[in-house]
Protein backbone atom coordinates (compact mmCIF):
# COMPACT_ATOMS: atom_id res chain seq x y z
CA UNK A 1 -117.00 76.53 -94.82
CA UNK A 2 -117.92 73.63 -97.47
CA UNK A 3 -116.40 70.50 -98.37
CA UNK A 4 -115.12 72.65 -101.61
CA UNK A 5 -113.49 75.67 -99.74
CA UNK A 6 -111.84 73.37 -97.36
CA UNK A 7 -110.57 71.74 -100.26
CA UNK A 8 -109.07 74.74 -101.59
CA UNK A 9 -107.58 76.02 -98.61
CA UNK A 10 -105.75 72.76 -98.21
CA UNK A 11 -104.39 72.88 -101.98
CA UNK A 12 -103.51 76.55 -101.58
CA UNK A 13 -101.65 76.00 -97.98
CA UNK A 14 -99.87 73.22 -99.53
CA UNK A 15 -98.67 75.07 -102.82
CA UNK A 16 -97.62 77.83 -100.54
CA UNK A 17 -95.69 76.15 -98.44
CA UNK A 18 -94.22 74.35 -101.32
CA UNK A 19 -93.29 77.43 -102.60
CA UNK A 20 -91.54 78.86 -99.40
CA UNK A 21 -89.68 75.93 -98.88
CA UNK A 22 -88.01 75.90 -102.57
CA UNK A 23 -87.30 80.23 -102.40
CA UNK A 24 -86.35 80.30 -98.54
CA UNK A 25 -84.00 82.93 -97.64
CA UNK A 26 -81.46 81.17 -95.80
CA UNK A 27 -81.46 77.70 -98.30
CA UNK A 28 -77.73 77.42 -99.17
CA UNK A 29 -76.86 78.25 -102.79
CA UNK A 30 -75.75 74.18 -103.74
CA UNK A 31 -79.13 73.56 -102.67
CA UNK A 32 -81.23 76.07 -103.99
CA UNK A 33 -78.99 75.13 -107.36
CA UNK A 34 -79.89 71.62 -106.41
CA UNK A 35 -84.23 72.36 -106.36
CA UNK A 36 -83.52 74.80 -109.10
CA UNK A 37 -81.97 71.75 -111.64
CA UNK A 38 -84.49 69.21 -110.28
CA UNK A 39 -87.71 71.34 -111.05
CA UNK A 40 -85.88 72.59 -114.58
CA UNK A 41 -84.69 69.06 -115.57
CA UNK A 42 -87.15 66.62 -114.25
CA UNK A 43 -90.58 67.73 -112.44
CA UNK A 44 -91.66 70.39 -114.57
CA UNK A 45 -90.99 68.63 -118.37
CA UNK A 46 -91.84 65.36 -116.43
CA UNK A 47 -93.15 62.32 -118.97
CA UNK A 48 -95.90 60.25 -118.09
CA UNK A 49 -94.01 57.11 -119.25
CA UNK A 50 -91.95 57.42 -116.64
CA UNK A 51 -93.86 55.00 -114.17
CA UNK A 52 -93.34 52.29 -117.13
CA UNK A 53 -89.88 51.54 -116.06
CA UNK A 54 -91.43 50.86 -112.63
CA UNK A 55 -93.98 48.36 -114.51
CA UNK A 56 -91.23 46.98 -116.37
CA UNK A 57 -88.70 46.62 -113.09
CA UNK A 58 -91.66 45.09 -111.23
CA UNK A 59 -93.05 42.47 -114.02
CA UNK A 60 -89.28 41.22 -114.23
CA UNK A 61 -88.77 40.81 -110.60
CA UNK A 62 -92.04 38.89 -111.22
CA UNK A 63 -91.42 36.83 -113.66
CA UNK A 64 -87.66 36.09 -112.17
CA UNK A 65 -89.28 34.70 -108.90
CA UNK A 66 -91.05 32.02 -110.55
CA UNK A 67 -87.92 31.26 -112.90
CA UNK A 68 -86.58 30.32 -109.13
CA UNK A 69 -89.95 28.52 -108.58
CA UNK A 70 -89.08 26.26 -111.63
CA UNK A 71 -85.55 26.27 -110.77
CA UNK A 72 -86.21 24.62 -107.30
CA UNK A 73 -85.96 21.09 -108.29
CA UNK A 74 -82.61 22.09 -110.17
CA UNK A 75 -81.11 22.63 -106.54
CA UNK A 76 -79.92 26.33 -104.61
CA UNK A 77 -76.83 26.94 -106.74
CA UNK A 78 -79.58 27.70 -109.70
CA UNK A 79 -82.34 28.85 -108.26
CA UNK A 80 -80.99 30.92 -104.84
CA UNK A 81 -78.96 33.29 -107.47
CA UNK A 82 -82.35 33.63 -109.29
CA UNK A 83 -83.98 34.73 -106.19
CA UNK A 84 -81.33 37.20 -105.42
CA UNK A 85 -81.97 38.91 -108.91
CA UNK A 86 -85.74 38.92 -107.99
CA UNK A 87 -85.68 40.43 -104.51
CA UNK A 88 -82.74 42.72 -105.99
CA UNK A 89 -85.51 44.01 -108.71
CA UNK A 90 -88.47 44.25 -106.29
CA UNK A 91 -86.58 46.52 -104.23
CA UNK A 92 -85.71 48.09 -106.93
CA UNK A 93 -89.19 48.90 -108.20
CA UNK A 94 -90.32 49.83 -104.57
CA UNK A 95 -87.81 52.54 -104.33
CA UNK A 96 -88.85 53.69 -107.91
CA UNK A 97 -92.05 54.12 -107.45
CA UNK A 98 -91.70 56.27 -104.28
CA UNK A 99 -89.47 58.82 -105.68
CA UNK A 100 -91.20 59.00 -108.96
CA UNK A 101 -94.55 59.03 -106.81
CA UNK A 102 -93.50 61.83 -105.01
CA UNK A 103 -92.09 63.73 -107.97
CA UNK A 104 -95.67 63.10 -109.76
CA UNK A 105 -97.94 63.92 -106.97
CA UNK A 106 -95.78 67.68 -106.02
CA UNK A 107 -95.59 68.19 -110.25
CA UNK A 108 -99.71 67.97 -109.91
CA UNK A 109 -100.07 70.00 -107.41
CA UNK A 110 -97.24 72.83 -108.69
CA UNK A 111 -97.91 72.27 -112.54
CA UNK A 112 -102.06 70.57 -112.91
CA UNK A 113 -102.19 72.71 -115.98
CA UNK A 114 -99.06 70.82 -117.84
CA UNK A 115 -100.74 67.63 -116.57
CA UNK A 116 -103.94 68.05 -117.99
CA UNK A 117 -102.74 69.60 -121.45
CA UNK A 118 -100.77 66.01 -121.29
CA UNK A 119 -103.80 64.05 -120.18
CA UNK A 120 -105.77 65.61 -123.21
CA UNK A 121 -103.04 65.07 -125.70
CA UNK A 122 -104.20 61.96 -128.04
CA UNK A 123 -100.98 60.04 -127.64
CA UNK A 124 -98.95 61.30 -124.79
CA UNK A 125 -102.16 61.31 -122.23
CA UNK A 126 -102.22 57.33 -122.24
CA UNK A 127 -98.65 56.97 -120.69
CA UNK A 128 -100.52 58.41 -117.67
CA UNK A 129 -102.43 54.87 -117.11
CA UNK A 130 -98.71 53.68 -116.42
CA UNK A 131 -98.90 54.89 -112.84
CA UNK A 132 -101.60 53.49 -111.39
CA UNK A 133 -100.86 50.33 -113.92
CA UNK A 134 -97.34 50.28 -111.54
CA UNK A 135 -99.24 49.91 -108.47
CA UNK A 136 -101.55 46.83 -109.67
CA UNK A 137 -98.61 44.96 -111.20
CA UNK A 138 -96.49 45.78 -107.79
CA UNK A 139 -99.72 44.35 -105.65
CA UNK A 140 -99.46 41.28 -107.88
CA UNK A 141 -95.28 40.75 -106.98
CA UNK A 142 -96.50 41.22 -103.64
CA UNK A 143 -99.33 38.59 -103.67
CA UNK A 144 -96.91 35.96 -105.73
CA UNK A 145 -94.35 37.26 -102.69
CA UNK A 146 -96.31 36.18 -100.37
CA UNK A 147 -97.03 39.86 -98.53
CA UNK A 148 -99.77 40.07 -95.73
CA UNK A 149 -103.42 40.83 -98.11
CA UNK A 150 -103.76 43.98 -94.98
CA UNK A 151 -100.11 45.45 -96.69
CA UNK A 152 -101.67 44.85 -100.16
CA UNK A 153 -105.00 46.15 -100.46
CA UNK A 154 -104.28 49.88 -99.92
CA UNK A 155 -101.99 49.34 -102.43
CA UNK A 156 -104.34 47.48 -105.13
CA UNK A 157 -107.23 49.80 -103.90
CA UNK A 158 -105.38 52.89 -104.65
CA UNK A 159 -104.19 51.22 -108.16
CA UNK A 160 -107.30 50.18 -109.13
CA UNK A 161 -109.46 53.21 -108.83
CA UNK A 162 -106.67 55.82 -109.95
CA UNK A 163 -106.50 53.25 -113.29
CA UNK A 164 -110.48 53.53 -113.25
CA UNK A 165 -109.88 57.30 -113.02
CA UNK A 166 -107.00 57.80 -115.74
CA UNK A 167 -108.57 55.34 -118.42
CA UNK A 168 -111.55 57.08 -118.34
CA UNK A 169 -110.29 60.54 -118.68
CA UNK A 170 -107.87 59.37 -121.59
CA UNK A 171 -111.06 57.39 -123.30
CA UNK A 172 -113.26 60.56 -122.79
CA UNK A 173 -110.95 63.02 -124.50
CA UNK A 174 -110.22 61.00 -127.42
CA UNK A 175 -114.17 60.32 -127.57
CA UNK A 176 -114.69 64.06 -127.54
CA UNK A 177 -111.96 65.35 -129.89
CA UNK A 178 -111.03 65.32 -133.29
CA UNK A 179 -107.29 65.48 -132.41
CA UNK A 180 -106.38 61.46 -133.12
CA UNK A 181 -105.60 60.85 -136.68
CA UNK A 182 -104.84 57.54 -137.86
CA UNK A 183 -101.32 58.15 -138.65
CA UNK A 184 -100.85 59.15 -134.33
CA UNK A 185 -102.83 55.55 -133.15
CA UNK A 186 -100.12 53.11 -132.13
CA UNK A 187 -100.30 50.16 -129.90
CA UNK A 188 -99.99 52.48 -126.73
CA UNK A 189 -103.21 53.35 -127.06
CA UNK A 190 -103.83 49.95 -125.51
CA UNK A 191 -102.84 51.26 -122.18
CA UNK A 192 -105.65 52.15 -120.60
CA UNK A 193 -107.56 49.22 -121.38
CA UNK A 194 -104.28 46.81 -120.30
CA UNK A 195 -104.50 48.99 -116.96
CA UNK A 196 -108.05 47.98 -116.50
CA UNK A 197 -107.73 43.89 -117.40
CA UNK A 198 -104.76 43.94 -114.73
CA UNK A 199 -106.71 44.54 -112.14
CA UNK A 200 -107.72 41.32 -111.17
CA UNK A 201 -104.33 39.43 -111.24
CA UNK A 202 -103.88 40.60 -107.00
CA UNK A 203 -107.54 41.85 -106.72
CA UNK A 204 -109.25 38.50 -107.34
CA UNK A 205 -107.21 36.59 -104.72
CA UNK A 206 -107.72 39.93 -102.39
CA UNK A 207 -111.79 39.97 -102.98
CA UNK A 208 -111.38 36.13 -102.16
CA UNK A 209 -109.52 36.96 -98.91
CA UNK A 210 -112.17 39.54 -97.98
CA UNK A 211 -115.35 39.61 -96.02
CA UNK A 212 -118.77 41.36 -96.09
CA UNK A 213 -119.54 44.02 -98.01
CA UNK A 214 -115.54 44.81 -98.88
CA UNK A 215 -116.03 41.38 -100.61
CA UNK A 216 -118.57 42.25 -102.47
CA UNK A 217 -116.77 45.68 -103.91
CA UNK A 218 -114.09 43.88 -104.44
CA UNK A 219 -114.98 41.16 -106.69
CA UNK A 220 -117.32 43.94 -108.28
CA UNK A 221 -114.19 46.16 -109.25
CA UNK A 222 -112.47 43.31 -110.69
CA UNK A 223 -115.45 41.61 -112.77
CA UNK A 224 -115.88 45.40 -114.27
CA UNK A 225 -112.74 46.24 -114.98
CA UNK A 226 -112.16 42.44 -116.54
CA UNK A 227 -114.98 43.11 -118.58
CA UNK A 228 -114.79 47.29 -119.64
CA UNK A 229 -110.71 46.51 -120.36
CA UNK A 230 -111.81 43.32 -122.40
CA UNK A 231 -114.26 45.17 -124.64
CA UNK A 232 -111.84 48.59 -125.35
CA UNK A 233 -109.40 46.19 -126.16
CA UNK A 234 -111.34 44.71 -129.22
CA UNK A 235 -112.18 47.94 -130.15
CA UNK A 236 -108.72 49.36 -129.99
CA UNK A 237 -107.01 46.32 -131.49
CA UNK A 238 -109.11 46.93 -134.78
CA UNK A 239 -108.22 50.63 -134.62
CA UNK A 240 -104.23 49.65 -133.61
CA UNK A 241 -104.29 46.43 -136.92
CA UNK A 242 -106.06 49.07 -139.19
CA UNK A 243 -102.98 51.55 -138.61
CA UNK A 244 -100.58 48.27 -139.05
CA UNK A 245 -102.90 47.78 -142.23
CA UNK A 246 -103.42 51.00 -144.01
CA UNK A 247 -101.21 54.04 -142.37
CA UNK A 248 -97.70 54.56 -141.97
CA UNK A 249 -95.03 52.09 -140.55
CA UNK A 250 -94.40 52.35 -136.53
CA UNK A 251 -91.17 53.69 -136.18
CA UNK A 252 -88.60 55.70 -134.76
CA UNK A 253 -89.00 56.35 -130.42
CA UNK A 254 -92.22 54.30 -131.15
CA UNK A 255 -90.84 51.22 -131.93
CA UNK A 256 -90.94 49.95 -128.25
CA UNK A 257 -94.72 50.45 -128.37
CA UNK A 258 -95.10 47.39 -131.07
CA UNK A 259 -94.51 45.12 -128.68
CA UNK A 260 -97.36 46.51 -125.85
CA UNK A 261 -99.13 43.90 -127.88
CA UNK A 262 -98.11 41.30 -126.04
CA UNK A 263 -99.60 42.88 -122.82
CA UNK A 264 -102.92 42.16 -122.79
CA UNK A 265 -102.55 38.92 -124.89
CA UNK A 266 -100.71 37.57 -121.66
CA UNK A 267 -102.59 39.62 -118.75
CA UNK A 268 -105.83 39.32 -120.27
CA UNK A 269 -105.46 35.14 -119.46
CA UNK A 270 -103.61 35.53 -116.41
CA UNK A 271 -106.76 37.89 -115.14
CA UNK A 272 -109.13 35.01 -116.19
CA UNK A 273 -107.53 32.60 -114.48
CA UNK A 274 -106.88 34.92 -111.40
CA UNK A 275 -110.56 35.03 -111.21
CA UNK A 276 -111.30 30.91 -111.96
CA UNK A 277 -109.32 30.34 -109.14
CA UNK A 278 -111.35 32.09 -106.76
CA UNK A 279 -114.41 29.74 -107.60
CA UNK A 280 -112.58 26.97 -106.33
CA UNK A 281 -113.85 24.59 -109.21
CA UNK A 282 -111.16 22.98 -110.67
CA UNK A 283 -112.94 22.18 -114.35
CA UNK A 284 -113.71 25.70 -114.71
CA UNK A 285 -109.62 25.90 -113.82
CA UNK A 286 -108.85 23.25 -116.72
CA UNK A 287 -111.03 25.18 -119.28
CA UNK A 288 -109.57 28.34 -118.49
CA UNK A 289 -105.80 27.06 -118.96
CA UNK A 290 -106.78 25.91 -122.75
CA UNK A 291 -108.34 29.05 -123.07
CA UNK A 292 -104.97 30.75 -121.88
CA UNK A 293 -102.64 28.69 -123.89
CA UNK A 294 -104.18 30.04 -126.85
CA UNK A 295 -103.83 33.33 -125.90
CA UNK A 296 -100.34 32.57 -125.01
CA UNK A 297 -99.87 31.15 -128.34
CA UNK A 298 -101.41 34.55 -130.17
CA UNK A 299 -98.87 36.41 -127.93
CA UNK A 300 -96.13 34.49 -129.18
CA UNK A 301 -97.40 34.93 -132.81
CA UNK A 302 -96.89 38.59 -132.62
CA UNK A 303 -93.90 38.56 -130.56
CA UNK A 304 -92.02 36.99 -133.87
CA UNK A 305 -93.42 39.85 -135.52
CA UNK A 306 -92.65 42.46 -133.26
CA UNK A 307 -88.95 41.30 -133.01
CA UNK A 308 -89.27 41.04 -136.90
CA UNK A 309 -89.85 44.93 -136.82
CA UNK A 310 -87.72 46.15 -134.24
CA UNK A 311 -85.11 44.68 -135.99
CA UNK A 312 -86.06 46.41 -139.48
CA UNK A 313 -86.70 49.57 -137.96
CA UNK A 314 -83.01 49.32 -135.90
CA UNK A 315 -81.13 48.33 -139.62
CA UNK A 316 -83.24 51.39 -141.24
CA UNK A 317 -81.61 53.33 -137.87
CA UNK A 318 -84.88 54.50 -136.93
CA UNK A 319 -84.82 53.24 -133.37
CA UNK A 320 -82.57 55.79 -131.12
CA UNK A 321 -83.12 55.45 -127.63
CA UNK A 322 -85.79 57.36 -125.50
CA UNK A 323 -87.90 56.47 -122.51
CA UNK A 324 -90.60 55.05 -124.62
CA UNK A 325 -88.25 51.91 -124.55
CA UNK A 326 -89.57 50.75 -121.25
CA UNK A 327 -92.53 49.80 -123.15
CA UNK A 328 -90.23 46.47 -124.31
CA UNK A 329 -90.30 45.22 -121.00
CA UNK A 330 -93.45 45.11 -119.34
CA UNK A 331 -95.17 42.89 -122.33
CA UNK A 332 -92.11 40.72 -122.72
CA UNK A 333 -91.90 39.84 -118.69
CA UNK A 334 -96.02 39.39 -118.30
CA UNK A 335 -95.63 37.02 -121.79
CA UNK A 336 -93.34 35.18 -119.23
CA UNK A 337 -95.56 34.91 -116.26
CA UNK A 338 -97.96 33.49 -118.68
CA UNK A 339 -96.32 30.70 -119.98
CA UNK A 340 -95.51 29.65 -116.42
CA UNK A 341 -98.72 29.91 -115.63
CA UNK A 342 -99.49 27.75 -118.56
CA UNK A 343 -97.06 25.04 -118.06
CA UNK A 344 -97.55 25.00 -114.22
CA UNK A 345 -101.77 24.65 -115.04
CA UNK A 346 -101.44 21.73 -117.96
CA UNK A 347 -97.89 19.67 -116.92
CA UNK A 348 -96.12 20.71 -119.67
CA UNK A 349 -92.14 19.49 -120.03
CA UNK A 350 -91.30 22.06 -123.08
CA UNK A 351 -92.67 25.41 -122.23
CA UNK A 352 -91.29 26.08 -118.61
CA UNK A 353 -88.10 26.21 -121.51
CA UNK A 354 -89.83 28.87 -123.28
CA UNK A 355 -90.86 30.86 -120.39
CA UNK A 356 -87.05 30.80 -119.26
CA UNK A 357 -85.86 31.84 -122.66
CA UNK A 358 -88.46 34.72 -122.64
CA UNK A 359 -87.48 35.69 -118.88
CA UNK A 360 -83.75 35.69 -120.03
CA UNK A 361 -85.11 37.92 -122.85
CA UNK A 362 -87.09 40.61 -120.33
CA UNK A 363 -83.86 40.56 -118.20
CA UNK A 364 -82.03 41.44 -121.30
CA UNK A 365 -83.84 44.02 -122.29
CA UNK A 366 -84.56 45.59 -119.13
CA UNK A 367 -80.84 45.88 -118.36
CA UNK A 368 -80.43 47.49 -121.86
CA UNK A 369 -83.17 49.66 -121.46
CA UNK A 370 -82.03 50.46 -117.63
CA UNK A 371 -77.96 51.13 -118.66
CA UNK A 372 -79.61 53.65 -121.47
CA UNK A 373 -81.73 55.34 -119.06
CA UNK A 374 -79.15 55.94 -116.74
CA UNK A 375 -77.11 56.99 -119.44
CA UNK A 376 -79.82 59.42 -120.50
CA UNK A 377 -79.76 60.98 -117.31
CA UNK A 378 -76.58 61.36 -116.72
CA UNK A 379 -76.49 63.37 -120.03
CA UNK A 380 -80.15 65.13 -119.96
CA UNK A 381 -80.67 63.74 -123.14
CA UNK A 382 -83.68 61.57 -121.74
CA UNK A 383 -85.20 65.06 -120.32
CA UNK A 384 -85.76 66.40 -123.90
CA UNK A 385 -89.24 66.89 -124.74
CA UNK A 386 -90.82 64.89 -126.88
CA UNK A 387 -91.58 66.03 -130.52
């Protein structure tokens, strides 16, 4: 028997069993109601965006620790209660990511043909970078955490080549199709490319920790995904400004995605400087940091925008709540870890202030975005399909 047949006796085992377990004889009806609701409700219509709430959960708990960083000389009645709300957060985002883990990996395995009609639709298929996005930004709250680099690097490993994986599958069927119109390319569309420039931010202190050949692979993986993110994000920030330019306004449940802008404006930097780091020249370091303010500074150009928008769009009511708001979060918290990155790199006074006001803004708006999700749930309303 071949590598391929044991395959498919695995996958077939597996999706029988599956199957047994959820029409067993003897299950008891509240729990076979129980499965029943679950599949119905949540793993078969399952979103892709789902694992951006985990990004967003995990860049706040991020940017939150080094708000307690800053807070330190302030004294432990400031910055313990900051802490708190971090570890609180990064628990938080641990526990998300297993369940919706789980859920994704059985939906694959009981629905693969939903998932790849999803992965091939021009729009929706991008959301699926999100998951193995979650893992890289949850090995980088681990590295800032201070978790052994042995705990980590299954983690970033796993993140970095499933984000390899997605972002070229997404890229490939919008290369191949005629399905993408102008009027459908938003600023999600960045996705794929933000998944690949994030790699760096734990993998560059991880290839530094590393010996050998792993070393080598390592620093490999992040140089090209630094560089292939980099260039698809020129490309797809002319395509995103000439739908700003000359097609419709962004509006309605994609609203949030105005402000994925401000992703890789702050994590292309923070990757850069990730990598400086590693060469252990301190010049190269001080370069870098002007080179990161002024992407910091182009990030917080279009965040006046973006809010600019959002509020235009919410006065014209054209921003109802859906799960596409967890795209607010992420860019708004890594904007954050920028600008302490900034100020903590040049001794600046004045922007640790900013980077406060812009965690107290993530925090904000991940606790809105949270309460509505919840509420969403509780409802079904956040299970609709999308239209």
């Amino acid at each position: 028997m071949n590598l391929t047949s044991n395959a498919l006796f695995v996958y077939d085992s597996l999706q029988q069993f599956l199957e047994n377990g959820s029409n067993h004889r003897t299950a008891r009806p509240s729990t076979t109601l129980f499965w029943s609701l679950l599949m119905e409700r949540f793993i078969r219509p399952m979103a892709p965006g789902w694992f951006a709430s985990v990004m967003g959960t995990a860049v706040t708990s991020l940017a939150l620790t080094l708000a307690s960083h800053a807070a330190a000389d302030a004294g432990p009645a400031l910055a313990d209660p900051v802490a708190l709300a971090a570890s609180a957060l990064h628990w938080l985002a641990i526990a998300m990511m297993s369940v919706l883990g789980i859920a994704a990996v059985y939906r694959l395995i009981r629905h693969g043909d939903a998932v790849m009609e999803q992965l091939r639709h021009p729009v929706e298929g991008s959301f699926y970078a999100t998951f193995p996005i979650a893992m890289l930004v949850m090995a980088a709250v681990w590295t800032i955490r201070g978790v052994s680099p042995a705990l980590i690097a299954p983690l970033w490993w796993t993140g970095a080549l499933g984000t390899f994986a997605v972002s070229y599958v997404v890229l490939f069927g919008l290369f191949t199709s005629e399905r993408l119109k102008l009027g459908m390319v938003t600023p999600a569309h960045f996705i794929p490319a933000v998944g690949l420039v994030v790699i760096p931010v734990a993998g560059a202190p991880l290839a530094a920790a590393s010996e050998g050949v792993l070393r080598e692979l390592a620093f490999a993986l992040n140089m090209t995904g630094f560089g292939a993110g980099v260039f698809m994000y020129v490309g797809l920030l002319a395509l995103t400004m000439a739908r700003h330019f000359l097609g419709a306004p962004v509006e309605g449940k994609m609203t949030p995605t105005l402000w994925v802008h401000l992703a890789p404006l702050s994590v292309i930097p923070l990757s850069m400087l990730a990598l400086l780091k590693t060469t252990g020249d301190a010049s190269l370091l001080r370069y870098g940091s002007l080179v990161a303010a002024a992407f910091l500074g182009a990030a917080l150009w279009w965040l006046v925008l973006a809010v600019s928008m959002t509020i235009h769009n919410r006065r014209q009511g054209k921003l109802p709540f859906a799960l596409s708001w967890w795209a607010f979060v992420f860019p708004i918290g890594a904007c954050s870890v920028l600008a302490y990155r900034v100020s903590e790199l040049l001794a600046l006074e004045v922007l640790p202030l900013v980077a406060s006001g812009l965690t107290l803004l993530a925090l904000f708006v991940w606790s809105a975005t949270a309460l509505g999700t919840v509420r969403g749930i509780r409802t079904g309303a956040i299970f609709a399909p999308a239209h």
